[in-house]
Protein backbone atom coordinates (compact mmCIF):
# COMPACT_ATOMS: atom_id res chain seq x y z
CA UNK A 1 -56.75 -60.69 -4.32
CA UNK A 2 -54.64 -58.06 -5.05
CA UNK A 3 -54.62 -55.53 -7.60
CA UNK A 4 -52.05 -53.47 -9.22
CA UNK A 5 -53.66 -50.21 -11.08
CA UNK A 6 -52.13 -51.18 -14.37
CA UNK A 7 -54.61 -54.68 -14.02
CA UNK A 8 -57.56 -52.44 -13.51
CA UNK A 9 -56.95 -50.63 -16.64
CA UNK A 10 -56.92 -53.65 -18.58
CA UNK A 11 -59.82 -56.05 -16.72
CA UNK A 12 -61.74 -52.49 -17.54
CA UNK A 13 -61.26 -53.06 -21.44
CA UNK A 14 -61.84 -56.84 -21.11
CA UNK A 15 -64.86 -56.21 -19.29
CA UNK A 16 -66.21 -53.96 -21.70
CA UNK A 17 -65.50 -55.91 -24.21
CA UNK A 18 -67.21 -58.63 -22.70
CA UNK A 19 -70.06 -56.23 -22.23
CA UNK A 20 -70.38 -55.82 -25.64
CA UNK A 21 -70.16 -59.93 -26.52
CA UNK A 22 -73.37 -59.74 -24.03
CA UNK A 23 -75.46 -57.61 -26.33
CA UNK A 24 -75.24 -54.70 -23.16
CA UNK A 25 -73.90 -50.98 -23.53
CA UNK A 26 -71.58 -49.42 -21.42
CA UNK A 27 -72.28 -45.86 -21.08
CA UNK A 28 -69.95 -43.29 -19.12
CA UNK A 29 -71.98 -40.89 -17.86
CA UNK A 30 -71.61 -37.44 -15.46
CA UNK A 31 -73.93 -36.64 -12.74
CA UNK A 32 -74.37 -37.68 -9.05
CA UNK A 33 -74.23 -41.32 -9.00
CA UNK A 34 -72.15 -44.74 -8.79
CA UNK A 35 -73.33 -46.74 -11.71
CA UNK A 36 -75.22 -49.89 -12.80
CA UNK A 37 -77.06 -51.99 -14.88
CA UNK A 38 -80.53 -51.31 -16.07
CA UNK A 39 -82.52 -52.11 -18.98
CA UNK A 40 -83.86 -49.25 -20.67
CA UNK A 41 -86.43 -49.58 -23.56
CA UNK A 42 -85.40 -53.38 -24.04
CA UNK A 43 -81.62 -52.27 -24.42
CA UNK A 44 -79.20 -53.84 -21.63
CA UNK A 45 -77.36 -50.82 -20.54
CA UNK A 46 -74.82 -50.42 -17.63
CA UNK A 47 -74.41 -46.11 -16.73
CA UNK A 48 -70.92 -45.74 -14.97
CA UNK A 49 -69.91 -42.32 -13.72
CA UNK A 50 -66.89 -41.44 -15.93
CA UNK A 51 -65.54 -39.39 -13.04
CA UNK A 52 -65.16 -42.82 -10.89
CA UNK A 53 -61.96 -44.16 -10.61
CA UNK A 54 -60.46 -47.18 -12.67
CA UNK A 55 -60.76 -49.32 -9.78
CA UNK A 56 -64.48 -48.22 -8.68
CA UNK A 57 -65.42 -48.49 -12.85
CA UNK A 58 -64.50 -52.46 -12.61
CA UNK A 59 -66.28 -52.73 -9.66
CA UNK A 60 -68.93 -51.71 -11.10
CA UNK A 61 -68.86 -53.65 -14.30
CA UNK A 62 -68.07 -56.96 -12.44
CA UNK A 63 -71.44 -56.55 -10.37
CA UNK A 64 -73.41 -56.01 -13.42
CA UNK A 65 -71.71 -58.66 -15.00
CA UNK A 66 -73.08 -60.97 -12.46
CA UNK A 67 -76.45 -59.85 -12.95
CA UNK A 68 -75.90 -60.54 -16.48
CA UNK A 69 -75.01 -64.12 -15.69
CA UNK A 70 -71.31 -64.87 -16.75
CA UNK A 71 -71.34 -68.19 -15.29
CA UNK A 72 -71.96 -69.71 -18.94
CA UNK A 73 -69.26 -67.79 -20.54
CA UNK A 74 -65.65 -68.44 -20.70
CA UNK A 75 -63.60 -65.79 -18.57
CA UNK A 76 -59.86 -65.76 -18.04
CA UNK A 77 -59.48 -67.38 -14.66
CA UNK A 78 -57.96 -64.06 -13.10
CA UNK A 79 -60.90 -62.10 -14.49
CA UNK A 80 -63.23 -64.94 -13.42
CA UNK A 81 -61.87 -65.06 -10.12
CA UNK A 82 -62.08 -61.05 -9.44
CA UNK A 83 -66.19 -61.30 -10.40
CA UNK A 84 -66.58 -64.14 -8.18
CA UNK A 85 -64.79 -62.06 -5.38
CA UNK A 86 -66.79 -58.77 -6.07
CA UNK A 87 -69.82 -61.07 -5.70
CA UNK A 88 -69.33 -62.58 -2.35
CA UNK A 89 -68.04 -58.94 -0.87
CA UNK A 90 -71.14 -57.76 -1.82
């Protein structure tokens, strides 16, 4: 599938905001690391490095998406199609 940089931008704010429909937090964090999903003191929280790029931030957020468990929950069929991708490149 390919990507234009302007799609990134905006699967990053529908994937936050699905994030949030989740009952997770996204934090954007500095420091020396890529980013994931963890639960920390019963709170679903997924740490991104904020100095990743766009694309490497959706990346990101799709895995830990999947770990969530999206495959209940409607998705846009381009959005739904870029997790299931992310997954199987994995």
């Amino acid at each position: 599938m390919k990507i234009k940089e302007k799609e990134f931008e905006l699967f990053l704010e529908d994937l936050k905001k699905l994030v949030a429909e989740m009952g997770a937090r996204v934090r954007f964090e500095r420091g020396d690391f890529q980013g994931g999903y963890c639960i920390l003191k019963d709170d679903k929280v997924i740490v991104i490095n904020k100095l990743s790029t766009t694309q490497r931030k959706v990346m990101i957020l799709a895995a830990a998406l999947k770990e969530l468990g999206v495959d209940d929950i409607y998705l846009p069929p381009k959005l739904r199609e870029f997790i299931e991708e992310m997954d199987e490149n994995r």
